[in-house]
C-alpha atoms as a PDB file:
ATOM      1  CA  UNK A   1     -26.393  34.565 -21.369  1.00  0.00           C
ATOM      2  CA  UNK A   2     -25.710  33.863 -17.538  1.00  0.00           C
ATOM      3  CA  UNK A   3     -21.900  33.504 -16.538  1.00  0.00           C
ATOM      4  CA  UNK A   4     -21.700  30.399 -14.615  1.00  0.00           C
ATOM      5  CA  UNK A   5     -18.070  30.648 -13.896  1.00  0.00           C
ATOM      6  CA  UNK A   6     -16.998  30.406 -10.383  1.00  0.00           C
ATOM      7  CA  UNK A   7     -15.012  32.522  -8.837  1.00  0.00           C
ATOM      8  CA  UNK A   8     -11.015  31.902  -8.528  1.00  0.00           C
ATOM      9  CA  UNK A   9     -10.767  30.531  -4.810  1.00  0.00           C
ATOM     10  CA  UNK A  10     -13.498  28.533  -5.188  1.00  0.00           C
ATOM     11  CA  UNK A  11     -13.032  27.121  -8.695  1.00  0.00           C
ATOM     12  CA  UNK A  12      -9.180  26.236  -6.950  1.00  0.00           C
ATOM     13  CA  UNK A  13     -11.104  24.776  -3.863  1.00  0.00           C
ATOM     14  CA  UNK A  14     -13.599  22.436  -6.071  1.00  0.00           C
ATOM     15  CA  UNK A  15     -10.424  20.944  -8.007  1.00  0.00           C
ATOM     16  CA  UNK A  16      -8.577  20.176  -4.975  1.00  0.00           C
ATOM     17  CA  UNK A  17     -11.726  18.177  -3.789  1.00  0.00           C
ATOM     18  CA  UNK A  18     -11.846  16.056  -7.177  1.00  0.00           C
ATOM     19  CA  UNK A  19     -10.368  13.022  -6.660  1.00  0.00           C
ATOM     20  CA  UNK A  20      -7.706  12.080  -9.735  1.00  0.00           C
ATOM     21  CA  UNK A  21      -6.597   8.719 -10.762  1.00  0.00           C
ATOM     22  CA  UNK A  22      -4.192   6.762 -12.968  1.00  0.00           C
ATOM     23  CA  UNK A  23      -3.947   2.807 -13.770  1.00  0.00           C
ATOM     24  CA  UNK A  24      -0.536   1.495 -13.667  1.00  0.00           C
ATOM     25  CA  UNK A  25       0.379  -2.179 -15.201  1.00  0.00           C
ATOM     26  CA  UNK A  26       1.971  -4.176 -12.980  1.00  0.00           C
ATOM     27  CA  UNK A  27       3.459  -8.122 -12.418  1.00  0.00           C
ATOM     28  CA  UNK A  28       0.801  -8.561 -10.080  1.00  0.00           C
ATOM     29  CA  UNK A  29      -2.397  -6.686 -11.784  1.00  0.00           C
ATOM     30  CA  UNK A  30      -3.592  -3.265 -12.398  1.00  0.00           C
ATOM     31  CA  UNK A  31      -2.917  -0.816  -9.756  1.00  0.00           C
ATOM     32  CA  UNK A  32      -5.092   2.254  -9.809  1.00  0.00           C
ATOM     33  CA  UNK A  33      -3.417   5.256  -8.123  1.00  0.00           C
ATOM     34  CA  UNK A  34      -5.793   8.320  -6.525  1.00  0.00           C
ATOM     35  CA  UNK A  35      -5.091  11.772  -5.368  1.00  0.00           C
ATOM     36  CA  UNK A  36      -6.424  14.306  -3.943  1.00  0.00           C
ATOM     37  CA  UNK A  37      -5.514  17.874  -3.238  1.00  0.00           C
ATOM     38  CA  UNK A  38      -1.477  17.137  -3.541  1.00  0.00           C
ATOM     39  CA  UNK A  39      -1.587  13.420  -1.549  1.00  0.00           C
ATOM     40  CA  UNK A  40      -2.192  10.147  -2.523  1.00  0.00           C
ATOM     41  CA  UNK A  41      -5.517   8.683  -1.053  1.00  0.00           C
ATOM     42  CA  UNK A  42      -5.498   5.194  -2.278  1.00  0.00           C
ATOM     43  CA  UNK A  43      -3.465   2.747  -4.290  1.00  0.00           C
ATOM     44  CA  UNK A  44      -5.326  -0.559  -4.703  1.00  0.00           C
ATOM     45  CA  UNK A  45      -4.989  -3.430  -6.977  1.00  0.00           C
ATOM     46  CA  UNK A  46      -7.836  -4.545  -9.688  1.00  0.00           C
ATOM     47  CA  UNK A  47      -7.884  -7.075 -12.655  1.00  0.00           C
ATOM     48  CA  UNK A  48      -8.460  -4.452 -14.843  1.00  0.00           C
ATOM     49  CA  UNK A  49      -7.834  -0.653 -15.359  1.00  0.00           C
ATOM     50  CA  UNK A  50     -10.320   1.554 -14.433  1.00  0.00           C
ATOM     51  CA  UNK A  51     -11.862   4.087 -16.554  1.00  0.00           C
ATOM     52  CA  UNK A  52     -10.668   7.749 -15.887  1.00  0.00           C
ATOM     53  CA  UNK A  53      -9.793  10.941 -17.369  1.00  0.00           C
ATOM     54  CA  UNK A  54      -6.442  11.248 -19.527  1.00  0.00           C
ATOM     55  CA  UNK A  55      -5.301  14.390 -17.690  1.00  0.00           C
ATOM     56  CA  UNK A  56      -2.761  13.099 -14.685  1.00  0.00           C
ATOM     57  CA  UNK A  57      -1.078  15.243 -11.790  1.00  0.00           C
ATOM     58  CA  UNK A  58       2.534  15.059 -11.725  1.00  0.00           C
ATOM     59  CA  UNK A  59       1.875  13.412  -8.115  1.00  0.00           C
ATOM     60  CA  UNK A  60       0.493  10.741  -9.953  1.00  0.00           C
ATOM     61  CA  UNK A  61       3.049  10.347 -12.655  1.00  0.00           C
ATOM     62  CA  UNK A  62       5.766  10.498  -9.825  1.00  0.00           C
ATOM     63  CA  UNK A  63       3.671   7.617  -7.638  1.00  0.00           C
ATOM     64  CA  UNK A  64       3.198   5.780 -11.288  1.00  0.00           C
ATOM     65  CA  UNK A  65       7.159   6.015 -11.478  1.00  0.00           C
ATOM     66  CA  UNK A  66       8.267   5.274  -8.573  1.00  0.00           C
ATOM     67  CA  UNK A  67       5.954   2.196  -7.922  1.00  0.00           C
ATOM     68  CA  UNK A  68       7.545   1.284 -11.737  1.00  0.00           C
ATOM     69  CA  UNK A  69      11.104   1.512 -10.313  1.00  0.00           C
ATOM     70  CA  UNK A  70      10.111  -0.783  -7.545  1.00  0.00           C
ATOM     71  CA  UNK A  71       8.532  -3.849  -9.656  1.00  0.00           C
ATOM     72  CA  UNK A  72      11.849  -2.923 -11.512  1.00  0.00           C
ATOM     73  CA  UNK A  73      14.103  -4.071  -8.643  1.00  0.00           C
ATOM     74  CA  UNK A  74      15.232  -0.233  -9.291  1.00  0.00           C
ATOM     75  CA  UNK A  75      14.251   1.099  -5.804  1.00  0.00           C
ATOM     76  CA  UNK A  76      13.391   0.095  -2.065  1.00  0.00           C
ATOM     77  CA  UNK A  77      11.717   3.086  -0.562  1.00  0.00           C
ATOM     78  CA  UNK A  78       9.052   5.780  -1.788  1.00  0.00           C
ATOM     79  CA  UNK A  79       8.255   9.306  -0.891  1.00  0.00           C
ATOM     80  CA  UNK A  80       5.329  10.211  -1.433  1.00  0.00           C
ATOM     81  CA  UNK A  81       2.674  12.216   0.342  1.00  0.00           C
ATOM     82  CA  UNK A  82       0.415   9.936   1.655  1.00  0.00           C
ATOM     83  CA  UNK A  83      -3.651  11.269   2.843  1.00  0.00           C
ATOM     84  CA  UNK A  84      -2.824  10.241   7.018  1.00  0.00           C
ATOM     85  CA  UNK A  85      -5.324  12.552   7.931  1.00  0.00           C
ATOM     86  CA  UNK A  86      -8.032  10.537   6.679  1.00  0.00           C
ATOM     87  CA  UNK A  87      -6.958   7.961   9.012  1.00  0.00           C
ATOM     88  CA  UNK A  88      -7.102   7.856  13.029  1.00  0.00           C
ATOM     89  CA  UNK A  89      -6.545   6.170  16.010  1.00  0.00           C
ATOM     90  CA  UNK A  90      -5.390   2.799  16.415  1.00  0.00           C
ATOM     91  CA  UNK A  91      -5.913   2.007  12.690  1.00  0.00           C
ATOM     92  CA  UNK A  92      -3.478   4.973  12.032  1.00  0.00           C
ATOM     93  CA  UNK A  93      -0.549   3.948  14.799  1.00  0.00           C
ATOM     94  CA  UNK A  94      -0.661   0.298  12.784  1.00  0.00           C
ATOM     95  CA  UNK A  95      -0.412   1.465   9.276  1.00  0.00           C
ATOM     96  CA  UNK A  96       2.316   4.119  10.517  1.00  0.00           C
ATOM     97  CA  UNK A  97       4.378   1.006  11.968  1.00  0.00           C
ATOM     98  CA  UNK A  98       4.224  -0.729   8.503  1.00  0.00           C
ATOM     99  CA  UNK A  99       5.061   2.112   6.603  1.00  0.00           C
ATOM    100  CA  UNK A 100       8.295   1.886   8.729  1.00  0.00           C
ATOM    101  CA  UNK A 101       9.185  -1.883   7.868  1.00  0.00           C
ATOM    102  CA  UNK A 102      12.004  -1.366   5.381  1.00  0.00           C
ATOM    103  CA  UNK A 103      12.337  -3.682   2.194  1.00  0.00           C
ATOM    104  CA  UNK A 104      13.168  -7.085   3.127  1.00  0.00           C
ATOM    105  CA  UNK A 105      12.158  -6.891   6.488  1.00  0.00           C
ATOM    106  CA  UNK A 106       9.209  -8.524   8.036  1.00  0.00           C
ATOM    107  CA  UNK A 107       7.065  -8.132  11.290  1.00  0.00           C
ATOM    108  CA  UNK A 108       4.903 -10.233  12.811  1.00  0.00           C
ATOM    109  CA  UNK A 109       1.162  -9.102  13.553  1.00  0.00           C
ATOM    110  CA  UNK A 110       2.302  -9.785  17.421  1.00  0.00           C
ATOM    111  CA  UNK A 111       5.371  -7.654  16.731  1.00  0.00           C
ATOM    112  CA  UNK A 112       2.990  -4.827  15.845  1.00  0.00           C
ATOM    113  CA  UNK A 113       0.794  -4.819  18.403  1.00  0.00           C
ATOM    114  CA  UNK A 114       3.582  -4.088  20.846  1.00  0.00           C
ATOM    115  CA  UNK A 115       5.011  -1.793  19.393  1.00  0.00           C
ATOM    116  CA  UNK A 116       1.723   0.211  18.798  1.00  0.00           C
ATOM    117  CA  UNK A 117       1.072  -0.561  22.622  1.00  0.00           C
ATOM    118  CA  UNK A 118      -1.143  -3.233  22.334  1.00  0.00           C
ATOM    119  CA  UNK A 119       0.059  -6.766  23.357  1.00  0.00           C
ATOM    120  CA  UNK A 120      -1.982  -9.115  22.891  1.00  0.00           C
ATOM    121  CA  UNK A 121      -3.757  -7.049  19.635  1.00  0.00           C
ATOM    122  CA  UNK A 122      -2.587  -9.177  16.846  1.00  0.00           C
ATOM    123  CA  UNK A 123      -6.093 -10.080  15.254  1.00  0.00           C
ATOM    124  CA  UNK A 124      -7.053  -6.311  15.998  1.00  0.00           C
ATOM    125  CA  UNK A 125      -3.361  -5.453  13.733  1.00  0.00           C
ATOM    126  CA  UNK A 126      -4.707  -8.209  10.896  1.00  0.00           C
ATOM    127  CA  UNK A 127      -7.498  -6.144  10.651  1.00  0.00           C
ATOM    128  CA  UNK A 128      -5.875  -2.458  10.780  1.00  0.00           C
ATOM    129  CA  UNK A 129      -2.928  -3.732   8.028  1.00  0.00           C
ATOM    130  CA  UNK A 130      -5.764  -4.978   5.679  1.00  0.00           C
ATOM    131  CA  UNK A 131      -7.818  -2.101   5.770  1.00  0.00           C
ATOM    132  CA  UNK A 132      -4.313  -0.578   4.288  1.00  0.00           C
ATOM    133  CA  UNK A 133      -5.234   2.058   1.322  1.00  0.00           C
ATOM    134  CA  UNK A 134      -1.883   2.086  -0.087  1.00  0.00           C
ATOM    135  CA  UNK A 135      -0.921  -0.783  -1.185  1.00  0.00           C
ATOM    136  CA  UNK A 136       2.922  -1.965  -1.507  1.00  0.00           C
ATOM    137  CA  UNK A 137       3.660   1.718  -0.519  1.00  0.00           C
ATOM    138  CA  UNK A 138       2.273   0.987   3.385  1.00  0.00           C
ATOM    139  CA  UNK A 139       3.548  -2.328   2.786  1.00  0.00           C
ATOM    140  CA  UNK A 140       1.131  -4.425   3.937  1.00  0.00           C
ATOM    141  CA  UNK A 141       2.119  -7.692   2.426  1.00  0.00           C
ATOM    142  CA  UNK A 142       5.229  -7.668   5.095  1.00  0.00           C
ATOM    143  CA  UNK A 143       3.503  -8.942   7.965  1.00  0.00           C
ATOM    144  CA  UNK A 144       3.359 -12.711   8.870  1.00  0.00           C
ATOM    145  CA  UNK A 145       1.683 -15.186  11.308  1.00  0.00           C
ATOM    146  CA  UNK A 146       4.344 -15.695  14.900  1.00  0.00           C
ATOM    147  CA  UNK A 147       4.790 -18.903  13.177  1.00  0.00           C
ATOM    148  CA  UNK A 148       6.165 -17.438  10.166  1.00  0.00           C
ATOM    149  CA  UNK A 149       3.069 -18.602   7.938  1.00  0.00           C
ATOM    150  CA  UNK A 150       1.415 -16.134   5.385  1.00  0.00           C
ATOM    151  CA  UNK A 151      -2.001 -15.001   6.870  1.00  0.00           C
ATOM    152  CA  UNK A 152      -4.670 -12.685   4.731  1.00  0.00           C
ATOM    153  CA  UNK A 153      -3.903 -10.301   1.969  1.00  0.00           C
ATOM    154  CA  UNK A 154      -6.796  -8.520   0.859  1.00  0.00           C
ATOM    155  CA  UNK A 155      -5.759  -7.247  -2.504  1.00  0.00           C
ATOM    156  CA  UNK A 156      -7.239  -9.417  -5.170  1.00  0.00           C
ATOM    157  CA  UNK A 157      -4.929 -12.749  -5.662  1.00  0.00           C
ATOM    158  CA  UNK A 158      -4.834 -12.644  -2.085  1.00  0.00           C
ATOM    159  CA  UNK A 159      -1.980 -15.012  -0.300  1.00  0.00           C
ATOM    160  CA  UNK A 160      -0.875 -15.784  -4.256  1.00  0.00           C
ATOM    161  CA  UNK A 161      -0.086 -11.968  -4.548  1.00  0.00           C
ATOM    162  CA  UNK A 162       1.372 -11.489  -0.953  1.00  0.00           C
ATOM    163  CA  UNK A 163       3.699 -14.280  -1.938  1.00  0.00           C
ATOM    164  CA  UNK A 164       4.746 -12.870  -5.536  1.00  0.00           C
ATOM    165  CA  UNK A 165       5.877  -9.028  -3.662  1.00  0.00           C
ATOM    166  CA  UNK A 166       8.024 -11.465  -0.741  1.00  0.00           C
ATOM    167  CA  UNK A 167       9.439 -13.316  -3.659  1.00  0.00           C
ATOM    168  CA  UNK A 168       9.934  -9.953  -5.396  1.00  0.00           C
ATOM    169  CA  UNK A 169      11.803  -9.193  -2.148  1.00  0.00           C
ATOM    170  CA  UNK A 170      14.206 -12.169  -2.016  1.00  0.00           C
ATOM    171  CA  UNK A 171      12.140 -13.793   0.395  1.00  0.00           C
ATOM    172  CA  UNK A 172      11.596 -17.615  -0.076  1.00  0.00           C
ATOM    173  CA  UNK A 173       8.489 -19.275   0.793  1.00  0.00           C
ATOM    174  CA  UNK A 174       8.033 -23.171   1.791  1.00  0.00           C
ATOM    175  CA  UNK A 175       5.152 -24.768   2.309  1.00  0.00           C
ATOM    176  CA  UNK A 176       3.311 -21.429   3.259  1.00  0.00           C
ATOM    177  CA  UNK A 177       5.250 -19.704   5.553  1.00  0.00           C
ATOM    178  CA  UNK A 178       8.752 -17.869   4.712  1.00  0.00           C
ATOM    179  CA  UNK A 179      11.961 -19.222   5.374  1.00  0.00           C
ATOM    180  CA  UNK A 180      14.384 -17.262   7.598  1.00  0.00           C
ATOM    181  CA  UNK A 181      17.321 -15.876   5.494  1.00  0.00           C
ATOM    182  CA  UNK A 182      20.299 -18.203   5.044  1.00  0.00           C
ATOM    183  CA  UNK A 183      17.917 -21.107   5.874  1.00  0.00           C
ATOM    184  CA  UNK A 184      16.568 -23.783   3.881  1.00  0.00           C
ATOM    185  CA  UNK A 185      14.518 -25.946   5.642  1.00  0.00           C
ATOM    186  CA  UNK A 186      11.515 -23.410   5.801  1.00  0.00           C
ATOM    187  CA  UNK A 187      11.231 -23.913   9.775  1.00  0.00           C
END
């Protein structure tokens, strides 16, 4: 009989390349949480789980709790290790902007493209924010239209779901666009 066992450093270097997942229940759908080699690749949003091994990383059961706590009302911020390296350029200087916008705050594609050094970018930031791989973490859905108005959401539900996580964070939305706080007139 042939050993076929690999040897230590590379059996270690083969696991960290596996990608690991886990399917969390949420208000607004299934999110399925990946991982690989200590950092979370992608968290996207289905209609259904996706199939996957029963074995989960305590990164994953720390990103499955955390992103709990926040559908919860339990917590505003998350820290986890997010894959940036697998990200670059301008698409990278976006994301890192979003990932800055606190809860309850909101930024305006326009906003973004200033402060990334871009004036005049704000279709180019549309297109960086919805390329987002972690969703609610790099909190895509706080961006808006200069006018206020809700513009594309990628995840599935689209401008339904972007509403429902605004909602989720006291935000109030009339006749498609959100109101300022302390105003009721939704101009």
């Amino acid at each position: 009989m042939i050993n076929l066992r690999l040897p230590y450093d590379i059996e270690i270097k083969v696991k960290m390349a596996l990608i690991e997942g886990i399917n969390l229940k949420t208000p607004i759908g299934w999110l399925r949480i990946e991982a690989r080699a200590g950092e979370l690749t992608s968290i996207t949003l289905a209609n259904s789980p996706a199939p996957m091994e029963s074995n989960q990383s305590s990164l994953l059961n720390d990103a499955s709790q955390q992103l709990q706590a926040y559908f919860d009302g339990r917590t505003q911020d998350f820290l986890l290790p997010l894959a940036w390296s697998s990200i670059a350029g301008f698409r990278r200087d976006v994301l890192q902007v979003v990932a800055g916008i606190p809860f309850g705050d909101l930024k305006t594609y326009g906003e973004i493209a200033k402060i990334v050094g871009k004036p005049g970018a704000a279709q180019a930031v549309g297109a960086a924010v919805g390329s987002n791989p972690w969703l609610i973490v790099v909190p895509c859905h706080r961006e808006i239209g200069s006018d206020r108005s809700l513009h594309g959401y990628s995840a599935p539900g689209g401008l339904d779901t972007k509403a429902w996580l605004l909602r989720h964070e006291e935000h109030k939305i009339i006749r498609g666009k959100v109101s300022l706080k302390g105003s009721c007139d939704g101009k």
